[in-house]
Structure formats: C-alpha cells, structure tokens
N, C-alpha and C. Protein backbone atom coordinates (compact mmCIF):
# COMPACT_ATOMS: atom_id res chain seq x y z
N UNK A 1 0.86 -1.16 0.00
CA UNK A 1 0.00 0.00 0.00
C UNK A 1 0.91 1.23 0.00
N UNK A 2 0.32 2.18 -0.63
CA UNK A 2 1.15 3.34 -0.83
C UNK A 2 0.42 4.48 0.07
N UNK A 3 1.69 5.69 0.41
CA UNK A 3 0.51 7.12 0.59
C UNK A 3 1.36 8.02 0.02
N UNK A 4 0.99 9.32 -0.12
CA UNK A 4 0.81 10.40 -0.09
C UNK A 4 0.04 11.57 0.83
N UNK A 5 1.07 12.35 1.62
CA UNK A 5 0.74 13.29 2.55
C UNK A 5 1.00 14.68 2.35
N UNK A 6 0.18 15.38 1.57
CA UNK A 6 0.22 16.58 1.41
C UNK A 6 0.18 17.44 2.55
N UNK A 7 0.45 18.93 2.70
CA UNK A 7 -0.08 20.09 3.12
C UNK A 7 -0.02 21.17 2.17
N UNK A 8 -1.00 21.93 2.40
CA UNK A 8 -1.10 22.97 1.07
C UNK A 8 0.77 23.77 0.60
N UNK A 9 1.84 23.89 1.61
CA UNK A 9 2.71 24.02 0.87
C UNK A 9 4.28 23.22 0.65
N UNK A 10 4.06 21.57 1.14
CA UNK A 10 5.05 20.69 0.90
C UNK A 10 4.70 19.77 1.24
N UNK A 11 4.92 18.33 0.48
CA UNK A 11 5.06 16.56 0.72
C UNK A 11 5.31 16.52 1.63
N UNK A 12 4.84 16.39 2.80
CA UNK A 12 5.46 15.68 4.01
C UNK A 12 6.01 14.38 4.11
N UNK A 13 5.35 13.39 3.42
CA UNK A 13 5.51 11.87 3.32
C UNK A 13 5.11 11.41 1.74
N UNK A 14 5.46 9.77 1.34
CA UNK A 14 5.64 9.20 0.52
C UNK A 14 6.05 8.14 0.13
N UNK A 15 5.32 7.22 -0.15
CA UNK A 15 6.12 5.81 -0.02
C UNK A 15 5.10 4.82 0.62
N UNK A 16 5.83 3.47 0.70
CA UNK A 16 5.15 2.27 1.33
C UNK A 16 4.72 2.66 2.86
N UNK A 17 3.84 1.65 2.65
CA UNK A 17 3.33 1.31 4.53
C UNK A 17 2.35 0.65 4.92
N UNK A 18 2.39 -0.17 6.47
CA UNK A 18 1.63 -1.21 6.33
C UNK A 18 0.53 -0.85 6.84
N UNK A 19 0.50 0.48 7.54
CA UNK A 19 -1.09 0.77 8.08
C UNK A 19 -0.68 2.17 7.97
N UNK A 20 -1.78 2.88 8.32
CA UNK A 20 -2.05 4.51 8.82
C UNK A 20 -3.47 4.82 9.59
N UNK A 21 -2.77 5.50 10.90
CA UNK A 21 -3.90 5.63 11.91
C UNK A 21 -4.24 7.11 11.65
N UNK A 22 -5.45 7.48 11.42
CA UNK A 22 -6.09 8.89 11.57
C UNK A 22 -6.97 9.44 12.62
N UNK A 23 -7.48 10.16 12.69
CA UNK A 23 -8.49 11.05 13.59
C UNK A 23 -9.26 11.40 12.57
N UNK A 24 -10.40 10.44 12.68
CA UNK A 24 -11.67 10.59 11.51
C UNK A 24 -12.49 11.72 12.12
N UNK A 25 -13.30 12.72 11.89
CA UNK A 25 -14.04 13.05 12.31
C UNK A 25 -15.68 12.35 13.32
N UNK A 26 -15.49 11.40 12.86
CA UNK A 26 -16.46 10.34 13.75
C UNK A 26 -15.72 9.09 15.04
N UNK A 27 -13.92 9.74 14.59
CA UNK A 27 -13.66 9.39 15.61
C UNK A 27 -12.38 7.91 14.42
N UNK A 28 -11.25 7.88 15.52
CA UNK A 28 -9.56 7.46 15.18
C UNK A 28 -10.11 5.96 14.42
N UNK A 29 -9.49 5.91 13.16
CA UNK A 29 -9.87 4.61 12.20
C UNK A 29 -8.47 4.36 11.85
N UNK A 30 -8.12 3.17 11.29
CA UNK A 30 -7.19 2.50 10.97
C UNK A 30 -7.03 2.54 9.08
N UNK A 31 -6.33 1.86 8.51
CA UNK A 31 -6.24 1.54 7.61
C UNK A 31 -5.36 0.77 7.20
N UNK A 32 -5.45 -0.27 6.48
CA UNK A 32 -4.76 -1.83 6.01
C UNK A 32 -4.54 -1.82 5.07
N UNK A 33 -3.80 -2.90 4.35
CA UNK A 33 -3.95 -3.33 3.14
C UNK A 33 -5.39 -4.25 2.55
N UNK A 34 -5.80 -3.37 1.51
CA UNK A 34 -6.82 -3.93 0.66
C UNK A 34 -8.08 -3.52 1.53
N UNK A 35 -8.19 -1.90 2.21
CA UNK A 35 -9.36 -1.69 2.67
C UNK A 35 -10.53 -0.83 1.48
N UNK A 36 -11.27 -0.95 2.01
CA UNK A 36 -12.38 -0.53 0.99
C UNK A 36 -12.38 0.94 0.89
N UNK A 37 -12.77 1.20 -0.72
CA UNK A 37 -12.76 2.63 -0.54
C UNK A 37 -13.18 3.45 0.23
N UNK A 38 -12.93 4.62 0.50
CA UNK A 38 -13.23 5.85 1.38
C UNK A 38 -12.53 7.04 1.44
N UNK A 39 -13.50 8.06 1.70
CA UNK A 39 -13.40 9.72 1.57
C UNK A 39 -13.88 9.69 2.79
N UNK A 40 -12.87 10.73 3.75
CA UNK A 40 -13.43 10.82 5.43
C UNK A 40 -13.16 12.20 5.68
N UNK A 41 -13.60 13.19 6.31
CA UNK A 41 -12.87 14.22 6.99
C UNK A 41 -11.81 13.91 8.22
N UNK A 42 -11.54 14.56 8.52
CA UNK A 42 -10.26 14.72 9.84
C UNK A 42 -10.15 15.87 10.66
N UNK A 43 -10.32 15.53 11.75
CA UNK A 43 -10.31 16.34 12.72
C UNK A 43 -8.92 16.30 13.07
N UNK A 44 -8.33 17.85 14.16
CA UNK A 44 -6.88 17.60 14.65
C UNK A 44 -6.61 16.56 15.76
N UNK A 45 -5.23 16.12 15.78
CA UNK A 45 -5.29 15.19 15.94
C UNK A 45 -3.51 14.33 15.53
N UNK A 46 -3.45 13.19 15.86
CA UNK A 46 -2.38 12.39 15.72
C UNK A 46 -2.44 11.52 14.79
N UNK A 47 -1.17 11.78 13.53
CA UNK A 47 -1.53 10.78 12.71
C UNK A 47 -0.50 9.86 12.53
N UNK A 48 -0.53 8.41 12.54
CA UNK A 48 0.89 7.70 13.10
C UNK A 48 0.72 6.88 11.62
N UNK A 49 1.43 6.34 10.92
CA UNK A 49 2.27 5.98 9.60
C UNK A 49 3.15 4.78 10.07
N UNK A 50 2.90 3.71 9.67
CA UNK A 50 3.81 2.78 9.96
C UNK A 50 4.20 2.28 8.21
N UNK A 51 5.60 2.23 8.64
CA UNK A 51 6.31 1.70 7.13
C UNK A 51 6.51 0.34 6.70
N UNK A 52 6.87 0.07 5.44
CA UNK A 52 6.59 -1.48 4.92
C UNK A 52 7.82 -1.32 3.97
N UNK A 53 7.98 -2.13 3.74
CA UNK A 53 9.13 -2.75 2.84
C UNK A 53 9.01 -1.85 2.08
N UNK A 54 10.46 -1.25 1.22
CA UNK A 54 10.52 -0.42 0.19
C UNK A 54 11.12 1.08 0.38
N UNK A 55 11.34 1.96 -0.45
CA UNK A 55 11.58 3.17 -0.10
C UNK A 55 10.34 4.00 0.49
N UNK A 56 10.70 5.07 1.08
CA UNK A 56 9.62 5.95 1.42
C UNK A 56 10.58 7.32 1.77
N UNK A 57 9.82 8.50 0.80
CA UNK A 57 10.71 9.92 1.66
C UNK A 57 9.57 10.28 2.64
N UNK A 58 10.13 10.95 3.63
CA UNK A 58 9.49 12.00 4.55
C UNK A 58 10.40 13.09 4.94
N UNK A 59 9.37 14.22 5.45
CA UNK A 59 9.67 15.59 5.63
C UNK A 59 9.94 15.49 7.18
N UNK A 60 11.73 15.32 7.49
CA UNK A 60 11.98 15.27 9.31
C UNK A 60 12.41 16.62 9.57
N UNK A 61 11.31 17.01 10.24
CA UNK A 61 11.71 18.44 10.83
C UNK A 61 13.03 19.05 11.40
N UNK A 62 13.48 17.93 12.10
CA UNK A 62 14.66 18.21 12.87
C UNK A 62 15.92 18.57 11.96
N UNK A 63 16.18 18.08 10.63
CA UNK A 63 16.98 18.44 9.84
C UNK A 63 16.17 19.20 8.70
N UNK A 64 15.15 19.55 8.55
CA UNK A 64 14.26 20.75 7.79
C UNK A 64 14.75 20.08 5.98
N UNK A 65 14.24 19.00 6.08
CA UNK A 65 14.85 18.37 4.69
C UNK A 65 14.25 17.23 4.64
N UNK A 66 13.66 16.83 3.25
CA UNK A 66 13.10 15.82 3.00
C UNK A 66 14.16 14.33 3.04
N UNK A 67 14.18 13.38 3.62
CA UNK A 67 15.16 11.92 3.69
C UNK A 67 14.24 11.18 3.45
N UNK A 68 14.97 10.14 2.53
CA UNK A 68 14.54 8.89 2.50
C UNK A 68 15.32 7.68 3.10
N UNK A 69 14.75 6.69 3.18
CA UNK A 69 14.99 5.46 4.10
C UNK A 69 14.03 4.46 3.49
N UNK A 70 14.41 3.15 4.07
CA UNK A 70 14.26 2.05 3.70
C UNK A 70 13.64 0.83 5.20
N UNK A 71 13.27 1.20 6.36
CA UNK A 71 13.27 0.69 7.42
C UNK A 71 11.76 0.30 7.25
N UNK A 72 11.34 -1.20 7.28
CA UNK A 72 10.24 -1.49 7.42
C UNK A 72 9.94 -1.42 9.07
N UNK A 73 8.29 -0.88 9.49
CA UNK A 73 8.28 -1.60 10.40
C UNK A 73 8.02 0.26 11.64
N UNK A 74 8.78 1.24 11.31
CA UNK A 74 8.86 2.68 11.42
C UNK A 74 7.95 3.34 11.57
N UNK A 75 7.76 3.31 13.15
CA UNK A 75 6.40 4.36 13.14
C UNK A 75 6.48 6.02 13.12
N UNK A 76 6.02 6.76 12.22
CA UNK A 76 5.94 8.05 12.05
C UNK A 76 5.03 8.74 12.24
N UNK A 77 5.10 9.58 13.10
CA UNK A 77 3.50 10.51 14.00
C UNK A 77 3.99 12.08 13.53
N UNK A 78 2.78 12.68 12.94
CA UNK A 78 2.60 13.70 12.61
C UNK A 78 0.89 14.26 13.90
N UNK A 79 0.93 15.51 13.93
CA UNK A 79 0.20 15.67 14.38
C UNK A 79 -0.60 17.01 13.69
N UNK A 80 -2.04 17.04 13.49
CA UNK A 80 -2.24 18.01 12.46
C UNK A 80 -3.62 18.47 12.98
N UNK A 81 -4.24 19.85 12.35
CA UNK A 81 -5.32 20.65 12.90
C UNK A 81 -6.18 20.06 12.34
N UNK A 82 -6.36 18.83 10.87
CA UNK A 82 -7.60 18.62 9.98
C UNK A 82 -6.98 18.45 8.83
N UNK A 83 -8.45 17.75 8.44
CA UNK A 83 -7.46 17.65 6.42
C UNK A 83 -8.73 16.65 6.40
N UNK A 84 -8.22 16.01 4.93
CA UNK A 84 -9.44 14.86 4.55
C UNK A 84 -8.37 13.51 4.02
N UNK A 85 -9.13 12.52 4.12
CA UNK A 85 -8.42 11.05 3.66
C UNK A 85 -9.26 10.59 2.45
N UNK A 86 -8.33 10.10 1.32
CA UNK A 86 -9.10 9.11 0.61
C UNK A 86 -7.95 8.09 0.33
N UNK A 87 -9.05 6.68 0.15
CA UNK A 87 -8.30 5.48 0.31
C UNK A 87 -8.92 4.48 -1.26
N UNK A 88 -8.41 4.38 -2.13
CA UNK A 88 -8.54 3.15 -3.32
C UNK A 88 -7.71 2.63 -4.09
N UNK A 89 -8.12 1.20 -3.91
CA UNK A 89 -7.13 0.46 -4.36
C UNK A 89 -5.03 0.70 -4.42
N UNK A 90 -5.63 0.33 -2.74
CA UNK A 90 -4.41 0.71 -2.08
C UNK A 90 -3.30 2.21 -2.29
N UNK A 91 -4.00 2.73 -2.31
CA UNK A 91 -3.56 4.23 -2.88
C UNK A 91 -4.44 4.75 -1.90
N UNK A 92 -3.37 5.70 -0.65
CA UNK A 92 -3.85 6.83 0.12
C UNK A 92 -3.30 7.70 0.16
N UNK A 93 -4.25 8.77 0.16
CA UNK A 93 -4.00 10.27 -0.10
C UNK A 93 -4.87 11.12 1.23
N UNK A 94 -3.88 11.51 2.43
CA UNK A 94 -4.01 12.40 2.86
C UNK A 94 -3.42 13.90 2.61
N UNK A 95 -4.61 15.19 3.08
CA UNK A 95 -4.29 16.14 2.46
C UNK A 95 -4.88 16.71 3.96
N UNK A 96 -3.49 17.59 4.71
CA UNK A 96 -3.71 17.67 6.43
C UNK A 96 -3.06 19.40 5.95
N UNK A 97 -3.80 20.06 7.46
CA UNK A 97 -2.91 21.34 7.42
C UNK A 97 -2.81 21.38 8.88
N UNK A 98 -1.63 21.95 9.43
CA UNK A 98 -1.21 22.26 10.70
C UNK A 98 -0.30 21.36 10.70
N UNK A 99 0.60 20.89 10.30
CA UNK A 99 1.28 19.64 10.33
C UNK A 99 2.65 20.07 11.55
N UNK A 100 2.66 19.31 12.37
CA UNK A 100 3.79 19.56 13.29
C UNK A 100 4.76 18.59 13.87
C-alpha cells in the first residue's frame, strides 16, 4: 500500500506502509492493506504511519529536509489541525494542514 501526505505548501511523506492511523471526524480509524474505498474528513489530531518494505521519503523536521529510508516496520507521528483522507485500491492520499 502506498501514501501520499500533502499540506497545502510541501510533501510531508511518501512511499510504502503497512497501516495509517487517523483522527476521523467520527472518531480514530485505521487503515490496512486492501481496505475498501473511502473519503473521510479529519479532525486535529495524531496521525501515526507505519512503514513497509521499500523506499519511502518524509519531511523530518529536525533536519528541515526531506530523507529517504528504507526501514520497514517505522512508526511516524505527525500531528495536524484537519485535512481529509481518501483510500482506493491501495492508494492513500491524505491532504492535512497544521502539520507539526
């Protein structure tokens, strides 16, 4: 499964992974491999990214520069004010603002 993590002005993330936890607006949902489609809102909140085999870049604040890595298994927590999720055929696309 793949994602993509926008904010309106840089990629935060990119690449494989074996789940991603959100803050749905109806309240914190998961996501797997081979889940069924869906469009959700997002409330703020904690969003944790676990990685899977393969490359993946992300945006690490601490060096203000996008890195890539290869570590399956890598949990990555962003924490954000809102945004929306869509999920098909293993292709997710979150699009968050407040990202910290």
């Amino acid at each position: 499964m793949n994602i993509t993590v926008l904010t309106p002005d840089k990629q935060i993330f990119e690449g494989a992974i074996q789940s991603v936890k959100v803050p749905g607006t109806q309240g914190e949902f998961q996501v797997l491999n081979n889940h069924a489609p869906i469009v959700s809102s997002l409330e703020g909140g904690k969003i944790t990214i676990v990685t899977a085999n393969g490359e993946y870049r992300y945006y690490d604040e601490e060096a203000g520069e996008v890195t890539t890595a290869n570590e399956a298994g890598k949990a990555i927590t962003y924490i954000v004010e809102g945004g929306f999720i869509e999920v098909l055929n293993n292709e997710v696309n979150l699009l968050v603002t407040g990202v910290q």
